[in-house]
C-alpha atoms as a PDB file:
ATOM      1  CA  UNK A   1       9.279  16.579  33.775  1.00  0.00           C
ATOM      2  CA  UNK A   2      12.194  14.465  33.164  1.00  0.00           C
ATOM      3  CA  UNK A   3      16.115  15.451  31.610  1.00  0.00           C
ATOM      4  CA  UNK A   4      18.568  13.103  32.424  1.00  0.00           C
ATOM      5  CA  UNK A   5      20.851  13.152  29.073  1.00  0.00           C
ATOM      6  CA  UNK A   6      23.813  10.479  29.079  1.00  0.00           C
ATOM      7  CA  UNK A   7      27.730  11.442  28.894  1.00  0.00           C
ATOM      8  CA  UNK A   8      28.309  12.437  25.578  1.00  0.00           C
ATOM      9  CA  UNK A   9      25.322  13.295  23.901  1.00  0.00           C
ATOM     10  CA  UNK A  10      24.793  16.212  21.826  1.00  0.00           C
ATOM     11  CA  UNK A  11      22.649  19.314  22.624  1.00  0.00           C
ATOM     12  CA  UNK A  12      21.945  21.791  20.083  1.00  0.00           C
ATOM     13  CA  UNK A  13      19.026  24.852  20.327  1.00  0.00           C
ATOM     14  CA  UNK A  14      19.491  28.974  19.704  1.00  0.00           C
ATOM     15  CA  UNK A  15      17.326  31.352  22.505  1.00  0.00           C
ATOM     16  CA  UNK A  16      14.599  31.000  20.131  1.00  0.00           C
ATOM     17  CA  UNK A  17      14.212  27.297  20.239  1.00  0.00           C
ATOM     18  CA  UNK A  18      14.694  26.925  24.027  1.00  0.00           C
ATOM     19  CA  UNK A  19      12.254  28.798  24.346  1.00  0.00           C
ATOM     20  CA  UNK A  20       9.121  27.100  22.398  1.00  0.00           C
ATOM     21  CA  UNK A  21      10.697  23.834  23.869  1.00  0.00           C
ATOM     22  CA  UNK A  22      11.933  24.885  27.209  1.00  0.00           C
ATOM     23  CA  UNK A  23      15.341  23.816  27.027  1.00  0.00           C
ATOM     24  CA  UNK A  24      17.591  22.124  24.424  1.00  0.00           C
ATOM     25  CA  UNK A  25      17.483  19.303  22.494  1.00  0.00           C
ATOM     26  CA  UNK A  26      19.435  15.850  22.411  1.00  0.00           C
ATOM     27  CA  UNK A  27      21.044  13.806  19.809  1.00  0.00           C
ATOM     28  CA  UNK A  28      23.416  10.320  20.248  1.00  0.00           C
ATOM     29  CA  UNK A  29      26.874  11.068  18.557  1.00  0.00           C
ATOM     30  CA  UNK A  30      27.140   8.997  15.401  1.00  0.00           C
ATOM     31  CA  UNK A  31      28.938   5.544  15.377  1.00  0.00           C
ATOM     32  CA  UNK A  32      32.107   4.887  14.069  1.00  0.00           C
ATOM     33  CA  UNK A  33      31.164   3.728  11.088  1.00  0.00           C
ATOM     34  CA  UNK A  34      27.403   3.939  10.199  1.00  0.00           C
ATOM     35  CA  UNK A  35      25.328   6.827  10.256  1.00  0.00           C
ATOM     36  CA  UNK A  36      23.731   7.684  13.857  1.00  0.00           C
ATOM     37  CA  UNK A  37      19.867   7.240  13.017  1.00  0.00           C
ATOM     38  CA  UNK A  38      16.391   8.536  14.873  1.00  0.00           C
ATOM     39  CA  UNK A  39      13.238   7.757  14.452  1.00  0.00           C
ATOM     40  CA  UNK A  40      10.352  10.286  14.767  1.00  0.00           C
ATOM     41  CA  UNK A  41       6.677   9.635  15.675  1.00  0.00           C
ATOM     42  CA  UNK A  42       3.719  10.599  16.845  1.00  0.00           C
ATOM     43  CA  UNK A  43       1.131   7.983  18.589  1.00  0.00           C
ATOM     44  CA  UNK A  44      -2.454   8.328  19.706  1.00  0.00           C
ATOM     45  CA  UNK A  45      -2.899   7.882  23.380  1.00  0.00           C
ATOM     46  CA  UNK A  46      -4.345   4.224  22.454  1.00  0.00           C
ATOM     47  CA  UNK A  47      -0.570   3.408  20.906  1.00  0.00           C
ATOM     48  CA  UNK A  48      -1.943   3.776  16.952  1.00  0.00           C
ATOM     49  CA  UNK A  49       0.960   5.412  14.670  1.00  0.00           C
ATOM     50  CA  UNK A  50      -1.023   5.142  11.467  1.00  0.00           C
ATOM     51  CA  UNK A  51      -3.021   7.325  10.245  1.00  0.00           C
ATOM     52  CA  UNK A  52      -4.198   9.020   6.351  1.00  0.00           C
ATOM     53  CA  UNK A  53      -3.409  12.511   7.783  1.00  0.00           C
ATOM     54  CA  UNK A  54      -0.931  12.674  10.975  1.00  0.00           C
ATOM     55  CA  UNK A  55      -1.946  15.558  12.381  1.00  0.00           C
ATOM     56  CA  UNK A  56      -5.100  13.950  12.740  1.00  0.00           C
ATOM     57  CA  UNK A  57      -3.304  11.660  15.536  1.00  0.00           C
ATOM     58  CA  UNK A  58      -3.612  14.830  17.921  1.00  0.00           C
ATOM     59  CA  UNK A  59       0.139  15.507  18.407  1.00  0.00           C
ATOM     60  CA  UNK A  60      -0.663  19.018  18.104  1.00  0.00           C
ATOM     61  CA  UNK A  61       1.370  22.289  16.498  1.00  0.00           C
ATOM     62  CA  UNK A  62       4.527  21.664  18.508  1.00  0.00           C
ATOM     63  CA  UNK A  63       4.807  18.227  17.598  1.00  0.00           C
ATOM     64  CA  UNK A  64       4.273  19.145  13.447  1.00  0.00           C
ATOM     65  CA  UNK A  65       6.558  22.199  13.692  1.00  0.00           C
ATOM     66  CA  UNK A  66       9.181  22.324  16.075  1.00  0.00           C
ATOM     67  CA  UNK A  67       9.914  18.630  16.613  1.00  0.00           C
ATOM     68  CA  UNK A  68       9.157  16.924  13.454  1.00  0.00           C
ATOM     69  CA  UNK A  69       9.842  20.076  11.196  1.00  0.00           C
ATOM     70  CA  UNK A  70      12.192  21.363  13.060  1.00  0.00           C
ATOM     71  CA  UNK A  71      14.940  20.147  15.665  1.00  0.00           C
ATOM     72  CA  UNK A  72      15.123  16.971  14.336  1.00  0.00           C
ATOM     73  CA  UNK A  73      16.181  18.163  11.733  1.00  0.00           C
ATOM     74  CA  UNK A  74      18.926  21.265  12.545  1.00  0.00           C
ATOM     75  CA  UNK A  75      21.909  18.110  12.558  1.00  0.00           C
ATOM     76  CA  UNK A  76      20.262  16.081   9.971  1.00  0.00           C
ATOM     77  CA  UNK A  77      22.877  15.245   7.037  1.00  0.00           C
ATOM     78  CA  UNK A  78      19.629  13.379   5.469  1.00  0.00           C
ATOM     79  CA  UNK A  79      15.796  12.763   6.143  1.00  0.00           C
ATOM     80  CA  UNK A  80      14.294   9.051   5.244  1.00  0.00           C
ATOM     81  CA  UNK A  81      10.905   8.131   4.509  1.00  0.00           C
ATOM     82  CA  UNK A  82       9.107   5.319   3.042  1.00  0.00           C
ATOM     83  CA  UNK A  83       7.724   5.418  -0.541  1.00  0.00           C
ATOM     84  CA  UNK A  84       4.246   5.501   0.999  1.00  0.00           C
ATOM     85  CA  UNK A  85       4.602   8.990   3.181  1.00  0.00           C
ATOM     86  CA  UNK A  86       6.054  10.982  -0.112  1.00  0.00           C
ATOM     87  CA  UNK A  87       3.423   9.417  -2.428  1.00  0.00           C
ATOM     88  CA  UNK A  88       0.687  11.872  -3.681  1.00  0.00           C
ATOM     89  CA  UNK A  89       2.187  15.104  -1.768  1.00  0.00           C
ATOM     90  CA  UNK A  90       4.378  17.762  -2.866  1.00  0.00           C
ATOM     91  CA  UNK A  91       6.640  17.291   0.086  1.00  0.00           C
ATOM     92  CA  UNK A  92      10.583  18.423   0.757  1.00  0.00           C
ATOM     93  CA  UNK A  93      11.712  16.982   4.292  1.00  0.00           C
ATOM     94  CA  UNK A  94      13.532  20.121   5.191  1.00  0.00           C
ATOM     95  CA  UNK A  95      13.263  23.160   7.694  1.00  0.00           C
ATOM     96  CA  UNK A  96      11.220  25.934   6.798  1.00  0.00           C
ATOM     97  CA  UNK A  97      10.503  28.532  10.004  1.00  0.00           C
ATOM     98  CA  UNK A  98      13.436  31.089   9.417  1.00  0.00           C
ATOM     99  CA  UNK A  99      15.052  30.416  13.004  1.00  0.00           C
ATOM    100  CA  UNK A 100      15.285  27.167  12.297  1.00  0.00           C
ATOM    101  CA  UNK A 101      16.832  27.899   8.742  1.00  0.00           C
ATOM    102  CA  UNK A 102      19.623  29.882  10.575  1.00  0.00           C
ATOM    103  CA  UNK A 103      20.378  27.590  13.377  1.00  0.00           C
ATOM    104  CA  UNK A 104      20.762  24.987  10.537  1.00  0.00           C
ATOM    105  CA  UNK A 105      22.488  27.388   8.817  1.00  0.00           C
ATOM    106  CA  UNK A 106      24.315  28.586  12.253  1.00  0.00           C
ATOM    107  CA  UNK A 107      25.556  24.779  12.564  1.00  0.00           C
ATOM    108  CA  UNK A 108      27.377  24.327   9.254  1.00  0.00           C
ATOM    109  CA  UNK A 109      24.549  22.290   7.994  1.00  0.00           C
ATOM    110  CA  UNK A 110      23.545  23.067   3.995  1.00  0.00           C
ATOM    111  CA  UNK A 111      19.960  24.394   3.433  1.00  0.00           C
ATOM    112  CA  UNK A 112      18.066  21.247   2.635  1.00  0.00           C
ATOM    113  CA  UNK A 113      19.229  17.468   4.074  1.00  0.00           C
ATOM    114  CA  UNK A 114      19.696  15.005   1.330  1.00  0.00           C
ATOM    115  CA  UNK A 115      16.019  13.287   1.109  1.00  0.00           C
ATOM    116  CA  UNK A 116      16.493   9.203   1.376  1.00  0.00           C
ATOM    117  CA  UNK A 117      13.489   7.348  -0.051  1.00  0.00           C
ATOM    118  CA  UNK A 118      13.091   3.441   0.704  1.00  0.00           C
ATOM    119  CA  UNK A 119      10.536   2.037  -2.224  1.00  0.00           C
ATOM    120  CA  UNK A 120      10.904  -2.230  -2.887  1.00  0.00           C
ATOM    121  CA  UNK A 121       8.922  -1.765  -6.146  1.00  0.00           C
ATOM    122  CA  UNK A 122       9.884   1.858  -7.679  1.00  0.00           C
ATOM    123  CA  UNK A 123       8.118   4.662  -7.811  1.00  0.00           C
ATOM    124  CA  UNK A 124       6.778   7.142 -10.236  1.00  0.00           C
ATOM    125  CA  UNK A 125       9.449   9.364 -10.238  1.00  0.00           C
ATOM    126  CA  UNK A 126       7.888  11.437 -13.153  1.00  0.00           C
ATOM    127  CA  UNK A 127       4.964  12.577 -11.299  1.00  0.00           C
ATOM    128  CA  UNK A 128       6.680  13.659  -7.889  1.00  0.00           C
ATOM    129  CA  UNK A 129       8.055  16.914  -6.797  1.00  0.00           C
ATOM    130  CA  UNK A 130      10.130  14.971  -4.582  1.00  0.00           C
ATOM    131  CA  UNK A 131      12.197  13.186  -7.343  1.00  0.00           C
ATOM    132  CA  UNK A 132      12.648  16.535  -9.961  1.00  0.00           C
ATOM    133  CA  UNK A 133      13.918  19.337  -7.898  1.00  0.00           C
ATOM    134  CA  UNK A 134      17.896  19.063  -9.432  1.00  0.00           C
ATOM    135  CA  UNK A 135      19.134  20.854  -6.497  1.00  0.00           C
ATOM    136  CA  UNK A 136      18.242  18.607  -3.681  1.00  0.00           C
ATOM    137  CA  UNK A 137      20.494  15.637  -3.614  1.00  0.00           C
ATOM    138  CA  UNK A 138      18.279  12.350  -3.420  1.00  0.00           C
ATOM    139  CA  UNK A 139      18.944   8.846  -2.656  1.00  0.00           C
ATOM    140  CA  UNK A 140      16.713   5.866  -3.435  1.00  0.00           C
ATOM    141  CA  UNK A 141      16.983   2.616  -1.016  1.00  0.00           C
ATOM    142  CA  UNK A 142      15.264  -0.106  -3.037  1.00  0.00           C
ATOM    143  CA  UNK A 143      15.860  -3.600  -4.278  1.00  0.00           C
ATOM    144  CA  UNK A 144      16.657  -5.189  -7.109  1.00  0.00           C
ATOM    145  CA  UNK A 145      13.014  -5.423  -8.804  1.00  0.00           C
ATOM    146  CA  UNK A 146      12.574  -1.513  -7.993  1.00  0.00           C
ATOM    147  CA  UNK A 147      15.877  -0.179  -9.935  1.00  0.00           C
ATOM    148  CA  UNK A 148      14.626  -2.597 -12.786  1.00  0.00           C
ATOM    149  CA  UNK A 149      11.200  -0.470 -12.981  1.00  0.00           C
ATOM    150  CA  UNK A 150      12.929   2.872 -12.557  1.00  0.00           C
ATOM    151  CA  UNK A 151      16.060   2.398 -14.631  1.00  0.00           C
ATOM    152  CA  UNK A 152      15.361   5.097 -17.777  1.00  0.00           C
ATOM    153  CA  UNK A 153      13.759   7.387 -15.554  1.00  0.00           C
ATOM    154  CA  UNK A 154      16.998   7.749 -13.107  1.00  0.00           C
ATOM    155  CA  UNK A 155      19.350   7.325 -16.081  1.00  0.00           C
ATOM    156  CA  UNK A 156      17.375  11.123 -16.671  1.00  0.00           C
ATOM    157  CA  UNK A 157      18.174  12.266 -13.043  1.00  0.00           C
ATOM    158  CA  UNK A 158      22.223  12.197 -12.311  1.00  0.00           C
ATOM    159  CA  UNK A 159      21.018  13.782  -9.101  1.00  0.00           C
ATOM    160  CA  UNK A 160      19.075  10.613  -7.729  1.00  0.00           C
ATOM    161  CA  UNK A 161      21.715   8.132  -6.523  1.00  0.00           C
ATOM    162  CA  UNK A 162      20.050   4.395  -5.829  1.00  0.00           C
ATOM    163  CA  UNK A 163      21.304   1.726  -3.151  1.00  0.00           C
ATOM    164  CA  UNK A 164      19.943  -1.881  -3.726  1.00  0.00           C
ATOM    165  CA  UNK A 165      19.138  -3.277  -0.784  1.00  0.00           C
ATOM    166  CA  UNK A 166      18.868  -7.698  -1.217  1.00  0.00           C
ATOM    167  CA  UNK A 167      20.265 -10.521   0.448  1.00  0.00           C
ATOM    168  CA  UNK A 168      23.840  -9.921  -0.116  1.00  0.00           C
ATOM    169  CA  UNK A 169      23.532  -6.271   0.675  1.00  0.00           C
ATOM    170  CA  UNK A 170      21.424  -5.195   3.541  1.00  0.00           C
ATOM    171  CA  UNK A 171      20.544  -1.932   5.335  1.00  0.00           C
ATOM    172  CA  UNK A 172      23.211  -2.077   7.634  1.00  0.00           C
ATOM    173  CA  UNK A 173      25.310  -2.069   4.047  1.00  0.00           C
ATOM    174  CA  UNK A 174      23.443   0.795   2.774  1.00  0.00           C
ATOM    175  CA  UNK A 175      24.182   3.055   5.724  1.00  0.00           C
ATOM    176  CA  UNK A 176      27.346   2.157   5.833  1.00  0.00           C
ATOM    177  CA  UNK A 177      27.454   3.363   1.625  1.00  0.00           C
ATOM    178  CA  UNK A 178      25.795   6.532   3.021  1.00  0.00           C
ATOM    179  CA  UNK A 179      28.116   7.087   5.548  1.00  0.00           C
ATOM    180  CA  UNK A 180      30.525   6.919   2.618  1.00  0.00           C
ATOM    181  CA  UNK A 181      28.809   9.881   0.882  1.00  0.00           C
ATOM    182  CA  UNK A 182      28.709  11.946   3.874  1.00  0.00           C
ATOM    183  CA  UNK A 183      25.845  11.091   5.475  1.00  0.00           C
ATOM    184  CA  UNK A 184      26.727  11.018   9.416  1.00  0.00           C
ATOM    185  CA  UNK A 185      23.415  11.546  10.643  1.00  0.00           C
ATOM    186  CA  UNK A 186      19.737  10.222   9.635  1.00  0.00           C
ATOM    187  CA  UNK A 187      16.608  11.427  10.592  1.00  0.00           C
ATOM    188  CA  UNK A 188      13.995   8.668  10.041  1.00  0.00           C
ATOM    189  CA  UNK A 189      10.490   9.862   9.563  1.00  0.00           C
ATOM    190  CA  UNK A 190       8.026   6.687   8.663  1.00  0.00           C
ATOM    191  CA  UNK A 191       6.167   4.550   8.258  1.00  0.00           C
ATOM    192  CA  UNK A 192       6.091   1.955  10.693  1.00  0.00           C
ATOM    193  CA  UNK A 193       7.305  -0.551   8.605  1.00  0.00           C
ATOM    194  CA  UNK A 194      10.482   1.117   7.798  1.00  0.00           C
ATOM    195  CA  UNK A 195      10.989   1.822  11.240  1.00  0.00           C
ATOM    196  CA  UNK A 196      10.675  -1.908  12.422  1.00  0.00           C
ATOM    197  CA  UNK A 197      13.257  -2.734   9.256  1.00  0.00           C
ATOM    198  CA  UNK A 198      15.197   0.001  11.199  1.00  0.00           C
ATOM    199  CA  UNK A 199      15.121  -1.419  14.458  1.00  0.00           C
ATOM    200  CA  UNK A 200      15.604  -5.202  13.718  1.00  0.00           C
ATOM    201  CA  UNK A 201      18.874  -4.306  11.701  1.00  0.00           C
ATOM    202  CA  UNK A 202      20.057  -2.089  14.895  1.00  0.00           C
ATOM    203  CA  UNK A 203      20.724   1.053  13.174  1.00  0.00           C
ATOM    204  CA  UNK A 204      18.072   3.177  15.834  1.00  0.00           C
ATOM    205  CA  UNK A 205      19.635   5.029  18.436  1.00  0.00           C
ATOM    206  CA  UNK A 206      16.967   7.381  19.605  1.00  0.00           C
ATOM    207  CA  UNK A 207      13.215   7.682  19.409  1.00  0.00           C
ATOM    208  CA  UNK A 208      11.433  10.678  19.363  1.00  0.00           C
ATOM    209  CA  UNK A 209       7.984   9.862  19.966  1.00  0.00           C
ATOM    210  CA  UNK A 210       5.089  12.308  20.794  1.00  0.00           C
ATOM    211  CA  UNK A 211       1.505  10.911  22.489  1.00  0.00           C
ATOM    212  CA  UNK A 212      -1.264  12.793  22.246  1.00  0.00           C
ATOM    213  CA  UNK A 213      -4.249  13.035  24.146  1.00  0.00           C
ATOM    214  CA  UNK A 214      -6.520  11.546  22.128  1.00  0.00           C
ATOM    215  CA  UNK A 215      -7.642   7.674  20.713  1.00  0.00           C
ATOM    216  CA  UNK A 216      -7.525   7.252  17.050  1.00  0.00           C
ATOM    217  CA  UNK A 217      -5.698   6.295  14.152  1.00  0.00           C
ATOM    218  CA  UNK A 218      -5.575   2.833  12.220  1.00  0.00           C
ATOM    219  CA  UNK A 219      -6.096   0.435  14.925  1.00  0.00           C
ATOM    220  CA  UNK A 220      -2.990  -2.398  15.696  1.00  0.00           C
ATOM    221  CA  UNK A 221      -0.142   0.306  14.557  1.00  0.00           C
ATOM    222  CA  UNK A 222       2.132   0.535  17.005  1.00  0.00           C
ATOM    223  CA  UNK A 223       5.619   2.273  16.424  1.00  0.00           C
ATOM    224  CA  UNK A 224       6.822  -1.950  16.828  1.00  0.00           C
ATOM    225  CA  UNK A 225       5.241  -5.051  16.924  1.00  0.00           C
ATOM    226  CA  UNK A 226       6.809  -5.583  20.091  1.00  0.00           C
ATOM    227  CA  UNK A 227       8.043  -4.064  23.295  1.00  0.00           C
ATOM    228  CA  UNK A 228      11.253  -1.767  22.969  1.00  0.00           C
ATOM    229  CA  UNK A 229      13.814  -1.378  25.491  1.00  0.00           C
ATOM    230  CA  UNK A 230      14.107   2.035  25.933  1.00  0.00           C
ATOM    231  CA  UNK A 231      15.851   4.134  28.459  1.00  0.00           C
ATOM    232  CA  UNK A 232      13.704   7.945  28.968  1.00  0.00           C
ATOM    233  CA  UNK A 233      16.339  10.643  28.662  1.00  0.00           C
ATOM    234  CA  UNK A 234      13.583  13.486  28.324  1.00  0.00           C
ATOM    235  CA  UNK A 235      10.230  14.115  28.735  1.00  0.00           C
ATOM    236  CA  UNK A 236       7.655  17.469  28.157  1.00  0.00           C
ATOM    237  CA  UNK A 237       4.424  17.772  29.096  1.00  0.00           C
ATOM    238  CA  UNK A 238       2.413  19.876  26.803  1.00  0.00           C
ATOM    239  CA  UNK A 239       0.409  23.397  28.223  1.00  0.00           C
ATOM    240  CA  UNK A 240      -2.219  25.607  27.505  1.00  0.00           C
ATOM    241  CA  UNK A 241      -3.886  24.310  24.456  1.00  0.00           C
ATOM    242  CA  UNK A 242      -1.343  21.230  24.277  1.00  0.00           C
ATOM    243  CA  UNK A 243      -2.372  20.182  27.683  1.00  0.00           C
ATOM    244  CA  UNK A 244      -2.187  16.646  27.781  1.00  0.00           C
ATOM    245  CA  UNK A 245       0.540  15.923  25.018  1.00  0.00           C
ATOM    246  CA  UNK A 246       3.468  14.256  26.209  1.00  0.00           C
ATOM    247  CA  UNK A 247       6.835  14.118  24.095  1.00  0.00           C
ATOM    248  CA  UNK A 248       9.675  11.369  25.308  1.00  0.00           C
ATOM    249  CA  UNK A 249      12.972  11.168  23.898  1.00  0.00           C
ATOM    250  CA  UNK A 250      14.343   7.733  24.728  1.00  0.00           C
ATOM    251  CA  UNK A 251      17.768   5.882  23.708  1.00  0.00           C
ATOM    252  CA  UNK A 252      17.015   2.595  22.230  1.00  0.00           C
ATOM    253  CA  UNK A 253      18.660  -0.485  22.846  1.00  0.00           C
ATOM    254  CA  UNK A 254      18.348  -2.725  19.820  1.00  0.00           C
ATOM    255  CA  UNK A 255      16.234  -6.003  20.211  1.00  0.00           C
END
C-alpha cells in the first residue's frame, strides 16, 4: 500500500523473501557511535501489546515467521529481550527457516546474533537454555542489585558478559559498550517496558509493528504510554487468510 523509504536506508531480501513479503525490506544505517536499534511488535487492533502467548494477539504466520523470526533479523549483530519474554521457554532469538539461514549467511552475518538480556534483579541462569548454550555469545544488561544475585553463577559462564546499567551509567552507555564489542545493529524484541526505556533514552530508530485484526490482549498495553512521532515508510496489507493484518514500518523520531 505504501513504500516510500528515505535516502540512505538499507534494503536487504533474496528472491525467496521478496516473494512471501512482496518486496524488500528496510533498515536505518547505524549511528556513528551507538548501535542502530528496532523495535518489533505486534498489537491487537484495540492497541494491546501484551499478551501470555503472542500469537494469540492475531498477528498471524507472517508476522511470527518472516518478520519477527526472520528479516529482522538477517542484519541483526544482536537480539534484546527483557528478562520476562525468555523466562520459562527454551528460546534462542535467531533465524531458523533455511533461506533465511543463507541470506544471513549470504550477508556476512554469523549463524546466531549475540542474545542481549535486560533483567534489574537477576535471573536464574541455572535453569535456562538461554544462559548455558557456550556457543552463543550472551550479554546481560542489569543493574547493580542483579550482578550482586548472579555473581557465582556468571563467574561459571566466561561466555555471558554483564553491563550494569545505574545512575552513572545508563543505556545510552551500554550501547555505546556494545558498539564497542561489535554490536552495530540491535534488534529489540519486548516487552513494552523495555521498549519505552528504549525510546525515552533515544536509541529507537525504527518500529516494526504488525496490527492484527482482532481485539484482545492485556488491556492498557500499548507499544508507549504516549503518542509517537512516527513517519510511515512502508506498509502491507495482509491476503487470503491474513486478510485484515496490516504491518507498518515507521522511522521514529525520539520524544
Amino acid at each position: 500500500e505504501l513504500e516510500q523509504p528515505p535516502d540512505g536506508m538499507v534494503a536487504i531480501g533474496s528472491p525467496w523473501t521478496e516473494r512471501v513479503f512482496d518486496g524488500p525490506f528496510y533498515l536505518s544505517p547505524p549511528p556513528q557511535l551507538l548501535p542502530a536499534c528496532h523495535l518489533v511488535f505486534v498489537q491487537s487492533l484495540d492497541g494491546n501489546t501484551g499478551a501470555r502467548d503472542p500469537q494469540t494477539l492475531g498477528g498471524g504466520e507472517t508476522d511470527k515467521h518472516v518478520i519477527y523470526e526472520g528479516l529482522t533479523r538477517i542484519l541483526a549483530d544482536a537480539v534484546l529481550a527483557g528478562s520476562s519474554t525468555v523466562r520459562g521457554g527454551r528460546v534462542v532469538f535467531s533465524v531458523w527457516h533455511p533461506e533465511f539461514v543463507r541470506l544471513r549467511r549470504t550477508l556476512g552475518q554469523p549463524r546466531h546474533p549475540v542474545q542481549i538480556v535486560a533483567t534489574r534483579r537477576g535471573v536464574p541462569i541455572d535453569r535456562e537454555l538461554l544462559y548455558n548454550v557456550p556457543e552463543l555469545r550472551l550479554v546481560l544488561l542489569t543493574a547493580p542489585g542483579g550482578i550482586a544475585a548472579m555473581r557465582e553463577a556468571l563467574a561459571e559462564r566466561p561466555w555471558i558478559t554483564p553491563i550494569v546499567v545505574d545512575a552513572g551509567h545508563t543505556l545510552v552507555d551500554a550501547f555505546a559498550q556494545m558498539r564497542a564489542m561489535g554490536i552495530e545493529r540491535i534488534s529489540a524484541v519486548g516487552g513494552r517496558v523495555l521498549a519505552a526505556e528504549l525510546i525515552d533514552a533515544g536509541l529507537v530508530q525504527d518500529v516494526y509493528l504488525t496490527t492484527s485484526p482482532i481485539t484482545g490482549g492485556e488491556p492498557g498495553t500499548p507499544i508507549y504510554p504516549r503518542p509517537l512521532e512516527l513517519r510511515t515508510v512502508v506498509r502491507k496489507r495482509g491476503t487470503l487468510h491474513e486478510a485484515g493484518v496490516v504491518f507498518e514500518h515507521s522511522l521514529l523520531r525520539s520524544p
